[in-house]
PDB file of N, CA and C in Angstrom:
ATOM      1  N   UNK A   1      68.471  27.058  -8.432  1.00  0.00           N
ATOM      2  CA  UNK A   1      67.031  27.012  -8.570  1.00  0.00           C
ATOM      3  C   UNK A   1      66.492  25.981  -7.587  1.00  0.00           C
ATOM      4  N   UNK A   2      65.718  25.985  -6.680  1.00  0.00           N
ATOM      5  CA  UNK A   2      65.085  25.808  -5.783  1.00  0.00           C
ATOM      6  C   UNK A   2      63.960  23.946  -6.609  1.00  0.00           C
ATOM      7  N   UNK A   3      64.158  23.322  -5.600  1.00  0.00           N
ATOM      8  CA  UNK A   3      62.942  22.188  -6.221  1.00  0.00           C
ATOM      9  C   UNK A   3      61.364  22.415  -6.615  1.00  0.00           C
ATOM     10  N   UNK A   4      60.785  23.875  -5.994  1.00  0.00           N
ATOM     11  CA  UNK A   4      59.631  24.113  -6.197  1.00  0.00           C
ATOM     12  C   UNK A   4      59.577  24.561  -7.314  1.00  0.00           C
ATOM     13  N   UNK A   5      60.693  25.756  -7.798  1.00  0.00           N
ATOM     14  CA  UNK A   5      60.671  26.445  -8.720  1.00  0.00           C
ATOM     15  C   UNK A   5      60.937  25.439 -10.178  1.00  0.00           C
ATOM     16  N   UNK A   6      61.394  24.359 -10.043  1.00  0.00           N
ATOM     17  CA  UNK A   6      61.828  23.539 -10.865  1.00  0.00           C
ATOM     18  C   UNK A   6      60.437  22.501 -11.546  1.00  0.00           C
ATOM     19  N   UNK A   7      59.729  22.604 -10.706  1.00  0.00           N
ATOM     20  CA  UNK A   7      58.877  21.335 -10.227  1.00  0.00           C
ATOM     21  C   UNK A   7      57.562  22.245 -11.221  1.00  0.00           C
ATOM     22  N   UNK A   8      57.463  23.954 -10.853  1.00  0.00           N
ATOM     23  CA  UNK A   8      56.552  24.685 -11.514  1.00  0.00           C
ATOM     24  C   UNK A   8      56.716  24.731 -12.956  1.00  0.00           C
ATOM     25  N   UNK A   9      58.067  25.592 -13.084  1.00  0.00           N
ATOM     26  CA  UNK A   9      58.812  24.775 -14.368  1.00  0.00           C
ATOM     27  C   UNK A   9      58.165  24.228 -15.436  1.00  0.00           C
ATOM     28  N   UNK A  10      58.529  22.534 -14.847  1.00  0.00           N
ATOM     29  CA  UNK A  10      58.152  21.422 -15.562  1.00  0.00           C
ATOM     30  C   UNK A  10      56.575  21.195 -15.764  1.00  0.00           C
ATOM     31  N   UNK A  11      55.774  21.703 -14.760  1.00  0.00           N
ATOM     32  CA  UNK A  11      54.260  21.623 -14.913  1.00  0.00           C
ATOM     33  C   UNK A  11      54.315  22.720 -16.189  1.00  0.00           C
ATOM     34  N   UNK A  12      54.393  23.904 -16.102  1.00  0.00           N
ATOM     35  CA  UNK A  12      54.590  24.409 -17.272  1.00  0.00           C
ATOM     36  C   UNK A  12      54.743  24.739 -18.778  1.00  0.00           C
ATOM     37  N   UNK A  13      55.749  23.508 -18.812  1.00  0.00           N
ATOM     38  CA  UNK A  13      56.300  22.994 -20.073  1.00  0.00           C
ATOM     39  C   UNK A  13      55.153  22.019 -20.313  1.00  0.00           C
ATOM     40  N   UNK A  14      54.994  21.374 -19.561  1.00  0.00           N
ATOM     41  CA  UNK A  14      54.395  20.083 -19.724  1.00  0.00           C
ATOM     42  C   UNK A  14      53.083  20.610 -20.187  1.00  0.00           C
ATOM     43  N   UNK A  15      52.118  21.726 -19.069  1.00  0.00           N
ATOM     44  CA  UNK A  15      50.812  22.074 -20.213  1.00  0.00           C
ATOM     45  C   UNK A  15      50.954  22.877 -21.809  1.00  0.00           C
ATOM     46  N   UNK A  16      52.116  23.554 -21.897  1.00  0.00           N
ATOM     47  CA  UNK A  16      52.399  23.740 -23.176  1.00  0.00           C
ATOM     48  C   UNK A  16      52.609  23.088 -24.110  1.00  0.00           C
ATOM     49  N   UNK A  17      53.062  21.930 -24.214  1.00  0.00           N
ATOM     50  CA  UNK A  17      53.088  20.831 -24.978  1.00  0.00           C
ATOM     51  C   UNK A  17      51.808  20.415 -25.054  1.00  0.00           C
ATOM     52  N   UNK A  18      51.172  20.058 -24.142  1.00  0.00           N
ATOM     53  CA  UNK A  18      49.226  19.183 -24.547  1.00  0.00           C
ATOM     54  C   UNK A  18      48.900  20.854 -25.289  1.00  0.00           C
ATOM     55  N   UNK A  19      48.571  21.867 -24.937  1.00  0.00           N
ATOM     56  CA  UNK A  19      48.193  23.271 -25.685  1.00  0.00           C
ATOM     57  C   UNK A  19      48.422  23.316 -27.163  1.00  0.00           C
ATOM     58  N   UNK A  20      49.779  22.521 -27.276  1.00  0.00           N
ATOM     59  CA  UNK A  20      51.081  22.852 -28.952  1.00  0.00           C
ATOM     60  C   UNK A  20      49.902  21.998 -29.588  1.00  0.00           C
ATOM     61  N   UNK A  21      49.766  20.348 -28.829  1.00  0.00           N
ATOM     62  CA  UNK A  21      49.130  19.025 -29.326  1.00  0.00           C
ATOM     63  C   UNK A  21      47.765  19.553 -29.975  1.00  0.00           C
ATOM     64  N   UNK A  22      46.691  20.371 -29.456  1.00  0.00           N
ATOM     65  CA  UNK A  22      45.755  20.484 -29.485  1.00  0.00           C
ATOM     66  C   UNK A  22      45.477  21.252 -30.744  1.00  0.00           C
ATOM     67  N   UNK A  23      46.564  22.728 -30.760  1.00  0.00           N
ATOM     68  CA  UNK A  23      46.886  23.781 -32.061  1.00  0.00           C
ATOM     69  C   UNK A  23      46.985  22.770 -33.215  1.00  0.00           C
ATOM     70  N   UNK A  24      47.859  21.807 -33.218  1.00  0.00           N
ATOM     71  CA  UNK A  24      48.590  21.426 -34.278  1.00  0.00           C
ATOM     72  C   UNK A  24      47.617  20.263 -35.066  1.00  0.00           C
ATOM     73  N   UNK A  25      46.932  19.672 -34.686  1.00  0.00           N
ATOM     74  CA  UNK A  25      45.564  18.492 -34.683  1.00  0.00           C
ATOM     75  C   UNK A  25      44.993  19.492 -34.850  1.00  0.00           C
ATOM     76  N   UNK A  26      44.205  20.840 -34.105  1.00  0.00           N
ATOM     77  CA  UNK A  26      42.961  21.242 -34.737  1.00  0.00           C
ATOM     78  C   UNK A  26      43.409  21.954 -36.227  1.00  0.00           C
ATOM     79  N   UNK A  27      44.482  22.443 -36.757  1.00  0.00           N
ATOM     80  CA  UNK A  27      44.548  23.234 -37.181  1.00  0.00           C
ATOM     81  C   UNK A  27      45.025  22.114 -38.702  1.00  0.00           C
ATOM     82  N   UNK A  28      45.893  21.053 -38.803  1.00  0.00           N
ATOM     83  CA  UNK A  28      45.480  19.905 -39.680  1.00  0.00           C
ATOM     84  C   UNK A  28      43.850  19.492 -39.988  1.00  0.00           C
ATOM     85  N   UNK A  29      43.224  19.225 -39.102  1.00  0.00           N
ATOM     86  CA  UNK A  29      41.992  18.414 -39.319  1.00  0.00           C
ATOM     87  C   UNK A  29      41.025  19.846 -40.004  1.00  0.00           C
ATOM     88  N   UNK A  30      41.308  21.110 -39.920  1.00  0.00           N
ATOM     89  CA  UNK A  30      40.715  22.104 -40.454  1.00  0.00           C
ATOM     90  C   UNK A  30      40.975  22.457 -41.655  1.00  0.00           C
ATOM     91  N   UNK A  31      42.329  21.900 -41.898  1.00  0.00           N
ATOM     92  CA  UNK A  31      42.943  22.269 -43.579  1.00  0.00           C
ATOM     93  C   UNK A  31      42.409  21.117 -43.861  1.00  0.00           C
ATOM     94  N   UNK A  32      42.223  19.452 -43.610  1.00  0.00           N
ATOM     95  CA  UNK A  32      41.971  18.162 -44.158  1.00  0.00           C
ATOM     96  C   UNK A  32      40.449  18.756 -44.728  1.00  0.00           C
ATOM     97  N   UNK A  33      39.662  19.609 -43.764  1.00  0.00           N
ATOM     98  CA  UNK A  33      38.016  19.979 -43.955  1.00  0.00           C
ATOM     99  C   UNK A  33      37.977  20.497 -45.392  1.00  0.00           C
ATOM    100  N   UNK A  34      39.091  22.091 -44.938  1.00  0.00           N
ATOM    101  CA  UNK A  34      38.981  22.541 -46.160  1.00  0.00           C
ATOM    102  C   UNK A  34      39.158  22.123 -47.668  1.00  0.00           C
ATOM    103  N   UNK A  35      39.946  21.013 -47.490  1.00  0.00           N
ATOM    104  CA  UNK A  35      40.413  20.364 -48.957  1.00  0.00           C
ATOM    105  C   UNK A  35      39.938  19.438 -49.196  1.00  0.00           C
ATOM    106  N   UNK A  36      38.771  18.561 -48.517  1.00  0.00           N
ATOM    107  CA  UNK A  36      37.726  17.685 -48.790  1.00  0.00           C
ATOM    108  C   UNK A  36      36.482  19.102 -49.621  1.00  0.00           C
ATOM    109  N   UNK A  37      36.281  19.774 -48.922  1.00  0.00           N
ATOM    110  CA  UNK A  37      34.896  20.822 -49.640  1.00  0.00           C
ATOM    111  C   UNK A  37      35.679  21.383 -51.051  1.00  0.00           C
ATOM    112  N   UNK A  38      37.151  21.800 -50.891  1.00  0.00           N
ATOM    113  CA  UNK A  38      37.376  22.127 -51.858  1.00  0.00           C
ATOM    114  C   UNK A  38      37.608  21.372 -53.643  1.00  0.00           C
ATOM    115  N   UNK A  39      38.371  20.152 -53.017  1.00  0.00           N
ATOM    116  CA  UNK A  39      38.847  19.542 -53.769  1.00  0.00           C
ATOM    117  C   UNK A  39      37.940  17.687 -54.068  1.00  0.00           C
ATOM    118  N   UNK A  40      37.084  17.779 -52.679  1.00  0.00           N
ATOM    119  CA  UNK A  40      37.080  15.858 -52.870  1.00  0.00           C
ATOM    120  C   UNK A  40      35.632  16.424 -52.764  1.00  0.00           C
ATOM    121  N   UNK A  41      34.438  16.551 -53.297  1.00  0.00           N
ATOM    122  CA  UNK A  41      32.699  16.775 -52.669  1.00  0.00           C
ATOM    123  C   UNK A  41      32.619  15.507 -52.651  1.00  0.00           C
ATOM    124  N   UNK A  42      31.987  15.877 -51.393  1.00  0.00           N
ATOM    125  CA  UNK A  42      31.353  13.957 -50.460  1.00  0.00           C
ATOM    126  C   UNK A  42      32.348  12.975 -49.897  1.00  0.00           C
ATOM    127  N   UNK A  43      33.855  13.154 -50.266  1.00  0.00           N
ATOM    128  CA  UNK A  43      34.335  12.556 -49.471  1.00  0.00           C
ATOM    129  C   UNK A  43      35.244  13.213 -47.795  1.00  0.00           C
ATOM    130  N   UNK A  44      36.030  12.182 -47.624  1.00  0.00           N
ATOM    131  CA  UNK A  44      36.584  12.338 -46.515  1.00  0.00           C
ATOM    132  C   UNK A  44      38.113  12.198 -46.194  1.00  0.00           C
ATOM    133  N   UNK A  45      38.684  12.302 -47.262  1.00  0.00           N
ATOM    134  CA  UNK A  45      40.114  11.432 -47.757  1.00  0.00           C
ATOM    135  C   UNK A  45      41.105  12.385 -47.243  1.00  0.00           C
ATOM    136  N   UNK A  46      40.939  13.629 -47.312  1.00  0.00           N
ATOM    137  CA  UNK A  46      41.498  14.471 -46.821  1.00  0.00           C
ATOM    138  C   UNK A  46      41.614  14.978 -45.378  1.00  0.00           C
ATOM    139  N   UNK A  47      40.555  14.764 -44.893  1.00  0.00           N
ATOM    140  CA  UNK A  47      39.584  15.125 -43.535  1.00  0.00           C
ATOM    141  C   UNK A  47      41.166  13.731 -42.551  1.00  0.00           C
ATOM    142  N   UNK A  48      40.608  12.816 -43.477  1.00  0.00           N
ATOM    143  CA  UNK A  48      41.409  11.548 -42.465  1.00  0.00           C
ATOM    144  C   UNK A  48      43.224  11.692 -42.813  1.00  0.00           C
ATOM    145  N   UNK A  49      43.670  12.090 -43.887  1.00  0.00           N
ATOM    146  CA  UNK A  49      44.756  12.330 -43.844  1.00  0.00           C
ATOM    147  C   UNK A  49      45.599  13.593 -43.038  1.00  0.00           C
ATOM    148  N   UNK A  50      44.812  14.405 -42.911  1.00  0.00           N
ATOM    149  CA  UNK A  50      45.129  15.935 -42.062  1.00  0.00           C
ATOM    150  C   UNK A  50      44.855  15.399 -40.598  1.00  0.00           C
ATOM    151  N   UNK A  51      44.116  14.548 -40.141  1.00  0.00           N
ATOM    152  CA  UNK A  51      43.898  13.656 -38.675  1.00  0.00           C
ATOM    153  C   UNK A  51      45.628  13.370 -38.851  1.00  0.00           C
ATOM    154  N   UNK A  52      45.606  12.151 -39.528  1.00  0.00           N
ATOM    155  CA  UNK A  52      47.104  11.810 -39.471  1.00  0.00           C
ATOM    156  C   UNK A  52      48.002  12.188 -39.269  1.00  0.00           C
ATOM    157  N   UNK A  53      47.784  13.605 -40.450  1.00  0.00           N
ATOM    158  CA  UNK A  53      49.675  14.117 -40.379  1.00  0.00           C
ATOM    159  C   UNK A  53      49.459  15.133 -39.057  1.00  0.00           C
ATOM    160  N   UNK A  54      48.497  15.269 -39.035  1.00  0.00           N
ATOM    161  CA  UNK A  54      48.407  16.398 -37.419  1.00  0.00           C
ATOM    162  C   UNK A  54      48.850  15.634 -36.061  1.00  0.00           C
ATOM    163  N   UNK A  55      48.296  14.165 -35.705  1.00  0.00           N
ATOM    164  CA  UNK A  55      48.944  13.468 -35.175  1.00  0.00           C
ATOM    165  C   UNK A  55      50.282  12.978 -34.716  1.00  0.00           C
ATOM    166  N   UNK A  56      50.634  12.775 -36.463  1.00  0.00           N
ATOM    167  CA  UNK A  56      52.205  12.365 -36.273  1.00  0.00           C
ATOM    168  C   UNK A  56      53.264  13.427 -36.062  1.00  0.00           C
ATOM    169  N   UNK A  57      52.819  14.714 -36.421  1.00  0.00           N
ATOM    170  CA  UNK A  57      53.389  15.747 -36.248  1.00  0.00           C
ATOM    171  C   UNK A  57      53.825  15.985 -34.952  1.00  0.00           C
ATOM    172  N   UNK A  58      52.221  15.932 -34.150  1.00  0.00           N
ATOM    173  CA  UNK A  58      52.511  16.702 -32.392  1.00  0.00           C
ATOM    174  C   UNK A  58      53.300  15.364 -31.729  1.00  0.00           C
ATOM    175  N   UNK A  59      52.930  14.315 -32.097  1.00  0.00           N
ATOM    176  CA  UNK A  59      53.471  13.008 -31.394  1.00  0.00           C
ATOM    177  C   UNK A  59      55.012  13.154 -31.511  1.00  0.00           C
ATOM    178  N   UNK A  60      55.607  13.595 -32.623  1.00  0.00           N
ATOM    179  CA  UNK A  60      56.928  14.054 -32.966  1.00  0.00           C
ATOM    180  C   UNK A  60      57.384  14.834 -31.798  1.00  0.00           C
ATOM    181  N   UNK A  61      56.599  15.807 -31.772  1.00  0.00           N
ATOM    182  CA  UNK A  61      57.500  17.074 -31.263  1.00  0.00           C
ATOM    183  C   UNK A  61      57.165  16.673 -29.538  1.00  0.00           C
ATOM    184  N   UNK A  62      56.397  16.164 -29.049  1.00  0.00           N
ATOM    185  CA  UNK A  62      55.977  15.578 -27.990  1.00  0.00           C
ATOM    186  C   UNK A  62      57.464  15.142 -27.657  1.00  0.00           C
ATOM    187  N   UNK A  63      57.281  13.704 -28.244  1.00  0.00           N
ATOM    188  CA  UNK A  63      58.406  12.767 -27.842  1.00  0.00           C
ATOM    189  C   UNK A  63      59.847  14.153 -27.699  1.00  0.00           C
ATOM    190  N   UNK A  64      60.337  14.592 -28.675  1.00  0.00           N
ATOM    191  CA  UNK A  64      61.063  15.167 -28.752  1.00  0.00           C
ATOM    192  C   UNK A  64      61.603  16.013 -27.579  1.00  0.00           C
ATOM    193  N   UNK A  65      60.320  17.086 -27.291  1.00  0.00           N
ATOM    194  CA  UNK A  65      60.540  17.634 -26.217  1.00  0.00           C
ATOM    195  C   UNK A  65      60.765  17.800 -24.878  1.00  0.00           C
ATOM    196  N   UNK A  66      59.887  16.413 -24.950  1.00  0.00           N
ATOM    197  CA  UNK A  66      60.021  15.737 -23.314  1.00  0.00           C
ATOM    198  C   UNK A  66      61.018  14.640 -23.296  1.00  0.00           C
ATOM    199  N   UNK A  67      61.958  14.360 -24.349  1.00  0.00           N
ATOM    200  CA  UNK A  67      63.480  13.842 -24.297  1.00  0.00           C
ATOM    201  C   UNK A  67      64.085  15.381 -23.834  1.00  0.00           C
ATOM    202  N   UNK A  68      64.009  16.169 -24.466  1.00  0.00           N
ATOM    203  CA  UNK A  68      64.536  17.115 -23.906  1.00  0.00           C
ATOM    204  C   UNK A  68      64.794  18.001 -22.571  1.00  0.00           C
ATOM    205  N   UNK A  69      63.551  17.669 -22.446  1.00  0.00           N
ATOM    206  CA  UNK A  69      63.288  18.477 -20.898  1.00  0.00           C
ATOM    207  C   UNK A  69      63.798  17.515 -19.893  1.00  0.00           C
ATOM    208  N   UNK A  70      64.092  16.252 -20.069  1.00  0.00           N
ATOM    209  CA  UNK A  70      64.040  15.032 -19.366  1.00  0.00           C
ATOM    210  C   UNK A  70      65.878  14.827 -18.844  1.00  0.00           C
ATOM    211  N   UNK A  71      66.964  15.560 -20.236  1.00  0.00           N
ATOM    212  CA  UNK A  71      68.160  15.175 -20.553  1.00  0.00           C
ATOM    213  C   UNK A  71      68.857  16.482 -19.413  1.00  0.00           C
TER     214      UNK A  71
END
């Protein structure tokens, strides 16, 4: 495999991962929505915990992957 082809590759991977980041955060902070209207009226407890675990989630698989791609 050629350095260009390698180099495209990795750009590749690399916008798929920020793409994964973006799915995985919007799609937490949308269930946190739903279970504040459903379950908490007027608060936000949920809203900020689905921030979180959506966070720590993609930050996970982040790190992870780009150990991987890296090894």
């Amino acid at each position: 495999m050629s350095k260009k082809d390698n180099s495209v590759k990795r750009w590749a991977i690399l916008s798929a991962i920020g793409i994964e980041m973006g799915v995985i955060i919007f799609v937490f902070v949308k269930l946190g929505l739903w279970l504040d209207t459903e379950y908490n009226s007027g608060g936000k407890l949920f809203l900020i915990l689905g921030t979180f675990v959506g966070i720590s989630i993609s930050l996970y698989l982040v790190i992870k992957q780009t150990n991987k791609l890296n090894s």
